[in-house]
Protein backbone atom coordinates (compact mmCIF):
# COMPACT_ATOMS: atom_id res chain seq x y z
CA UNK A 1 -23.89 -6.56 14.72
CA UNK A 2 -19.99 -7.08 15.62
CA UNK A 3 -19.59 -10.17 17.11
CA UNK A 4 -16.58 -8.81 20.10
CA UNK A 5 -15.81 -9.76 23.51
CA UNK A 6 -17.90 -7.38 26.00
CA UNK A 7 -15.15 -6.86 29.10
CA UNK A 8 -15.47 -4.42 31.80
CA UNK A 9 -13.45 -0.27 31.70
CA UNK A 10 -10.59 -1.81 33.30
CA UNK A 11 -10.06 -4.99 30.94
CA UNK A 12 -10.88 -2.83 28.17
CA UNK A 13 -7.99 -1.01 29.25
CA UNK A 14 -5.59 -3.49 30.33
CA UNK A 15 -6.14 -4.95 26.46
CA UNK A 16 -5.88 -1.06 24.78
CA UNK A 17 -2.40 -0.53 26.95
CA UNK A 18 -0.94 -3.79 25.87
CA UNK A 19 -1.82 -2.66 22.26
CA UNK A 20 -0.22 0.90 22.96
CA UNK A 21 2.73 -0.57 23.22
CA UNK A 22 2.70 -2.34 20.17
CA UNK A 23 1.65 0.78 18.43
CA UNK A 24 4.43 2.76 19.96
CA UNK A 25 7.33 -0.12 18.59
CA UNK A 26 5.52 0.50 15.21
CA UNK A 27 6.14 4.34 15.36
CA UNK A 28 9.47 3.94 16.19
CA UNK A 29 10.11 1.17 13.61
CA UNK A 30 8.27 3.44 10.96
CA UNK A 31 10.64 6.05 12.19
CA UNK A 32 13.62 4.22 11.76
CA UNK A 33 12.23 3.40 8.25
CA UNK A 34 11.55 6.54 6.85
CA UNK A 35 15.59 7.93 8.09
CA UNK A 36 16.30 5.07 5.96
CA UNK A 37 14.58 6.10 2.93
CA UNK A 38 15.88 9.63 3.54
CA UNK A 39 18.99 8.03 3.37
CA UNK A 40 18.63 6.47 -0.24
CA UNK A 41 21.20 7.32 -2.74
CA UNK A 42 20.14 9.54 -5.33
CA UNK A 43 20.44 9.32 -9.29
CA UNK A 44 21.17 12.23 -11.47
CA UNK A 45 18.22 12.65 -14.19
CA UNK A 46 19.88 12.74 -17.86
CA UNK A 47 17.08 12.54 -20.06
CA UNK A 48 15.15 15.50 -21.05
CA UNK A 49 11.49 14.86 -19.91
CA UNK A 50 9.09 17.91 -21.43
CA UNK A 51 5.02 17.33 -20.33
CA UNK A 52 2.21 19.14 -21.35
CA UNK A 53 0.82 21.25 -19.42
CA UNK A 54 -2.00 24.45 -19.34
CA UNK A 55 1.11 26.67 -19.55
CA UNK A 56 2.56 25.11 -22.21
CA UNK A 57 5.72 22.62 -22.27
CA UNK A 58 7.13 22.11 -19.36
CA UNK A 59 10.59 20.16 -18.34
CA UNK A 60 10.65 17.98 -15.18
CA UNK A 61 12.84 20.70 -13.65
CA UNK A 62 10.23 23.45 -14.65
CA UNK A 63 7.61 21.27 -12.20
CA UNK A 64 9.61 21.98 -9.26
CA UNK A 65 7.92 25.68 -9.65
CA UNK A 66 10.53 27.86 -7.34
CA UNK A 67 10.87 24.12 -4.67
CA UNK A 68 13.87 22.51 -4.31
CA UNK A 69 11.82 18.77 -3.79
CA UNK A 70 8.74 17.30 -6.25
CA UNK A 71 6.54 14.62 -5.62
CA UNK A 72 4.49 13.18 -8.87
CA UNK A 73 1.88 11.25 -8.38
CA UNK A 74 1.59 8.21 -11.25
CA UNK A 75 -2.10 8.81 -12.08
CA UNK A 76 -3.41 6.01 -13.85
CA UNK A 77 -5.58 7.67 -16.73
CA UNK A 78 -4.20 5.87 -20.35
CA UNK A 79 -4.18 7.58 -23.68
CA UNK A 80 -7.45 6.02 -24.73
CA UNK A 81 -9.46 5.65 -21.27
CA UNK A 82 -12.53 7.45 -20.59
CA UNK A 83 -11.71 8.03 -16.84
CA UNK A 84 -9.21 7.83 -13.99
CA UNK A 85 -8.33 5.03 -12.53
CA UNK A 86 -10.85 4.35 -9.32
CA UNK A 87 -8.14 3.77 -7.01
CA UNK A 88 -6.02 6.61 -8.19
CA UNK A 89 -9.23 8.82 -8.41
CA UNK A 90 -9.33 8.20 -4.65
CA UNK A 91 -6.36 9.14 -3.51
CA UNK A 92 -5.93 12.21 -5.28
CA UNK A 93 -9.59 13.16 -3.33
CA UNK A 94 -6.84 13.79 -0.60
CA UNK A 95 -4.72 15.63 -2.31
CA UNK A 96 -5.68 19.44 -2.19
CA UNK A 97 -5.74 19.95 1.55
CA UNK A 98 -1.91 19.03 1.54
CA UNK A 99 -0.95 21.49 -0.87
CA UNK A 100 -0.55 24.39 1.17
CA UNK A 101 0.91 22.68 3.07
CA UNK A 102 3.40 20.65 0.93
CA UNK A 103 4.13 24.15 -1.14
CA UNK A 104 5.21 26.00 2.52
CA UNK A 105 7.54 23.00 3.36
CA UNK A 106 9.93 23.18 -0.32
CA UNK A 107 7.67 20.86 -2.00
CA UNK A 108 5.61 20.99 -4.77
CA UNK A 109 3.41 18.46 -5.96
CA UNK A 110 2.26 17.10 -9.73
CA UNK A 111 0.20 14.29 -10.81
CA UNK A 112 1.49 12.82 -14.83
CA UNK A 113 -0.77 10.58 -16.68
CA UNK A 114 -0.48 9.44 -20.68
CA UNK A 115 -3.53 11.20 -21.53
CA UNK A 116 -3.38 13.88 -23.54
CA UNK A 117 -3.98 17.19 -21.74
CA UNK A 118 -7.54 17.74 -22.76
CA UNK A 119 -8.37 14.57 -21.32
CA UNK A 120 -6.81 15.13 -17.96
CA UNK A 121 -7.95 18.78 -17.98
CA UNK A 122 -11.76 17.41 -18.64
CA UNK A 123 -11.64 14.80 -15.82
CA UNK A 124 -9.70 17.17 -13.29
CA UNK A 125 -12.79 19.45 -13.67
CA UNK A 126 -15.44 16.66 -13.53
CA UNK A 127 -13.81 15.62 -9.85
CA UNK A 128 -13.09 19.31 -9.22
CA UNK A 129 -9.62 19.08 -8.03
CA UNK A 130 -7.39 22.03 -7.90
CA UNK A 131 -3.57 20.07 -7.94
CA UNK A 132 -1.33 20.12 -11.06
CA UNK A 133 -1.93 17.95 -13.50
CA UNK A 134 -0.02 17.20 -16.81
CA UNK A 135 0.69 14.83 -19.37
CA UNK A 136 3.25 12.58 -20.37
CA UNK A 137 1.99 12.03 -23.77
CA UNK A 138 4.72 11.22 -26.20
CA UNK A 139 7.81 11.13 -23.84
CA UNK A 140 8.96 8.10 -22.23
CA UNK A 141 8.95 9.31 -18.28
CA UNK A 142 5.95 6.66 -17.64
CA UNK A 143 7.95 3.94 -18.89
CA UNK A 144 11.45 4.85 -17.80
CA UNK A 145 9.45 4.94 -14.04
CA UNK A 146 7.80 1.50 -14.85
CA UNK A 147 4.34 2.60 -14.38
CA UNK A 148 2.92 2.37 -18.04
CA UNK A 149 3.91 -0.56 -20.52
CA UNK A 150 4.40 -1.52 -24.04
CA UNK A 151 2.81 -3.55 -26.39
CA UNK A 152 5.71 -5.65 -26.38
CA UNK A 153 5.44 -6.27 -22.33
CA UNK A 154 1.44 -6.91 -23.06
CA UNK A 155 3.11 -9.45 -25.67
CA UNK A 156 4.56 -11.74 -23.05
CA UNK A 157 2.46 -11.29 -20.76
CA UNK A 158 5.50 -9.78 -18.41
CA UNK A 159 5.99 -6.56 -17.21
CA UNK A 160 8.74 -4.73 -14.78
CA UNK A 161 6.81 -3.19 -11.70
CA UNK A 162 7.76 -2.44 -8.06
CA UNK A 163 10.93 -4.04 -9.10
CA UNK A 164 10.57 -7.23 -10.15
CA UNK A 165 9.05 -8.76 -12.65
CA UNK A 166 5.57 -9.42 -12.65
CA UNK A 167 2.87 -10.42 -14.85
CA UNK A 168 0.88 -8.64 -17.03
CA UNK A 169 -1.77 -7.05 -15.58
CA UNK A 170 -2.55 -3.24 -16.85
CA UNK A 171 -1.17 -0.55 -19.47
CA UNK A 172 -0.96 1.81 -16.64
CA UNK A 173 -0.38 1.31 -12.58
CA UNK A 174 0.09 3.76 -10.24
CA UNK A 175 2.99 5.02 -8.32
CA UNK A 176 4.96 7.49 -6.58
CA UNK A 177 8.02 9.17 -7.36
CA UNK A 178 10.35 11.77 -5.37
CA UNK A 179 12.62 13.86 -7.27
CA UNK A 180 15.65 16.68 -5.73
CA UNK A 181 16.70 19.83 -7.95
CA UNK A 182 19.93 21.20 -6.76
CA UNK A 183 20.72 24.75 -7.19
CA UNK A 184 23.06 24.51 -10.51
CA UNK A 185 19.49 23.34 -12.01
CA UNK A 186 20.10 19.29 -12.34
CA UNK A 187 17.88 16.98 -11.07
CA UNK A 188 18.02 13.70 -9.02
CA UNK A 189 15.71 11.04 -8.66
CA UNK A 190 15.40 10.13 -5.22
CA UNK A 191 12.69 7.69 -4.04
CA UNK A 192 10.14 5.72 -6.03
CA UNK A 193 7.14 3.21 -4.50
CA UNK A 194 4.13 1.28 -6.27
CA UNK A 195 1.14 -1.17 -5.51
CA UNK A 196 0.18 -0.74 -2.03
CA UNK A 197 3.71 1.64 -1.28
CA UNK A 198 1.35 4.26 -1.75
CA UNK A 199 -1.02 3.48 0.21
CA UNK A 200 0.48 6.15 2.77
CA UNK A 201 -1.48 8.81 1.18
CA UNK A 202 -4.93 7.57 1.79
CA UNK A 203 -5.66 9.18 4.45
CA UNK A 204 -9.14 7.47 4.56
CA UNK A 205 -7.53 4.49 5.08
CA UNK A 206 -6.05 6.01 8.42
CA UNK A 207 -9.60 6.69 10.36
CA UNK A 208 -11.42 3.19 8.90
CA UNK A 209 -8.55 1.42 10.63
CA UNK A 210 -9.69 3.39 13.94
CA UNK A 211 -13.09 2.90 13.64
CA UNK A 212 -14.56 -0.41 14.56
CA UNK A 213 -14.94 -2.61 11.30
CA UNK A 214 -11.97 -1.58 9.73
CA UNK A 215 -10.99 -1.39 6.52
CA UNK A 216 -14.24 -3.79 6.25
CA UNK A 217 -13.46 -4.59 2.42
CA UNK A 218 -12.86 -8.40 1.41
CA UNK A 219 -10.49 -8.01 -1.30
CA UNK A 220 -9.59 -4.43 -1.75
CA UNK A 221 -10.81 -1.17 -2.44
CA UNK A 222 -12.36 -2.06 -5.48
CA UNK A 223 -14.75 -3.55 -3.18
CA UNK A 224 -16.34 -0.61 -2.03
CA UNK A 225 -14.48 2.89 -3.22
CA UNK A 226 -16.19 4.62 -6.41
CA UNK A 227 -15.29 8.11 -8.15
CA UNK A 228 -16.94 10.55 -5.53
CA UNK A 229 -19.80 11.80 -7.90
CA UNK A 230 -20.99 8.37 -8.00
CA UNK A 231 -21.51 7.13 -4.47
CA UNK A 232 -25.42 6.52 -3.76
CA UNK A 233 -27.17 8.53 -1.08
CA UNK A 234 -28.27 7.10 1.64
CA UNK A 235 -31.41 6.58 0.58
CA UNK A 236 -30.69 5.54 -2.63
CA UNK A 237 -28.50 2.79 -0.89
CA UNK A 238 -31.03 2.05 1.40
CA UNK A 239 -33.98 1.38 -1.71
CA UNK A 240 -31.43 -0.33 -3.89
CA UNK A 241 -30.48 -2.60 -0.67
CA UNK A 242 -34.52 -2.86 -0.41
CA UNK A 243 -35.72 -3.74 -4.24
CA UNK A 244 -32.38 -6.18 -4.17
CA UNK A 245 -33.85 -7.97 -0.91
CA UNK A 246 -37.97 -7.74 -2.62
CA UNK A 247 -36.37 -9.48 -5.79
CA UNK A 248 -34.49 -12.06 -3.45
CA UNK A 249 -38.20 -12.90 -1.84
CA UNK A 250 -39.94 -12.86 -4.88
């Protein structure tokens, strides 16, 4: 059991107001944040990006569908890997409820791995997500976005992420990226944020820190988050957490 103080309704209440008004000075901070980012300079997009995709070749402008505003999702799932990343697996399990959402506001959404299309098309189907997905494979959008590396970065044991310089630690990590198309057709990159910058989207994340343990992880979320289709039951937990604690006795 939780080990917390046990205080009457009206200290209980005198504690959750002082924290409301903490929480309100964080909404109005995060406020002031996001007009910020809003306010980020743009860059024009020269280089041709194509990505395959189950219509065919597609350009990054072509992703936008008929939206002025994109948002890709950096999905970590390499060339040669068997899955999706965990992590990224996770947050794309939040994905499809936005979409009607996003697509009703002027913004449509894309996930781009290096796999090759059959890869991402057999995983998408395993997890049974409905977003756009395509593939990078063969153009250089991962790396000019800094979320997959070269053998060269692997090398020296260096590579450029969240904007600095950091060491080697993956072929692939995820990120997300924020991208304008103007009428005349060209296309600016707006906003782009990695590591725990997207943490935003997990909505998951959101209710654990209401309920009363938390995040309750020691590390991170490799601690405890698995692809969906391979969570335990409940009772499978429960006779695992049983033979592990027979074994212990024995």
């Amino acid at each position: 059991m939780l080990s917390h103080k046990i205080v009457s309704q009206d200290e209980w209440l005198a504690a959750r107001k002082a924290l409301l008004a903490e929480e309100k000075a964080f909404t109005h901070a995060r406020d002031a944040l996001a007009a910020k980012r809003e306010a980020l300079p743009w860059v024009r997009v020269e280089k041709l990006y194509t990505f395959d995709t189950p219509q065919g070749l597609r350009t990054l402008a072509d992703l936008f569908g008929p939206r002025s505003q994109l948002i890709v999702y950096h999905f970590m799932l390499g060339p040669d890997w068997e899955e999706g990343c965990v992590g990224c697996s996770f947050l794309s399990d939040h994905v499809d409820g936005m979409l009607p959402h996003l697509e009703h506001h002027d913004v449509s959404y894309v996930a781009v791995s290096r796999a090759p299309l059959a890869k991402i098309e057999a995983f998408k189907k395993r997890m049974g997500w409905r977003f756009p997905w395509v593939s990078s494979n063969g153009s250089d959008f991962n790396f000019d976005y800094h979320v997959s590396f070269s053998e060269s970065d692997k090398a020296r044991g260096k590579a450029l992420y969240n904007f600095e310089e950091q060491d080697y630690t993956s072929d692939e990590l995820p990120g997300v990226s924020a991208f304008y198309r103007d009428e005349a057709g060209n296309v600016y990159h707006t906003y782009s944020a990695y590591a725990r910058g997207v943490e935003m989207l997990l909505g998951t994340y959101v209710l654990l820190e209401f309920a009363p343990k938390g995040r309750n992880e020691e590390h991170d979320m490799r601690d405890w988050v698995r692809h969906h289709d391979r969570y335990e039951s409940g009772a499978q937990a429960a006779g695992r957490a049983h033979e592990q604690k027979t074994q212990g006795e024995a």
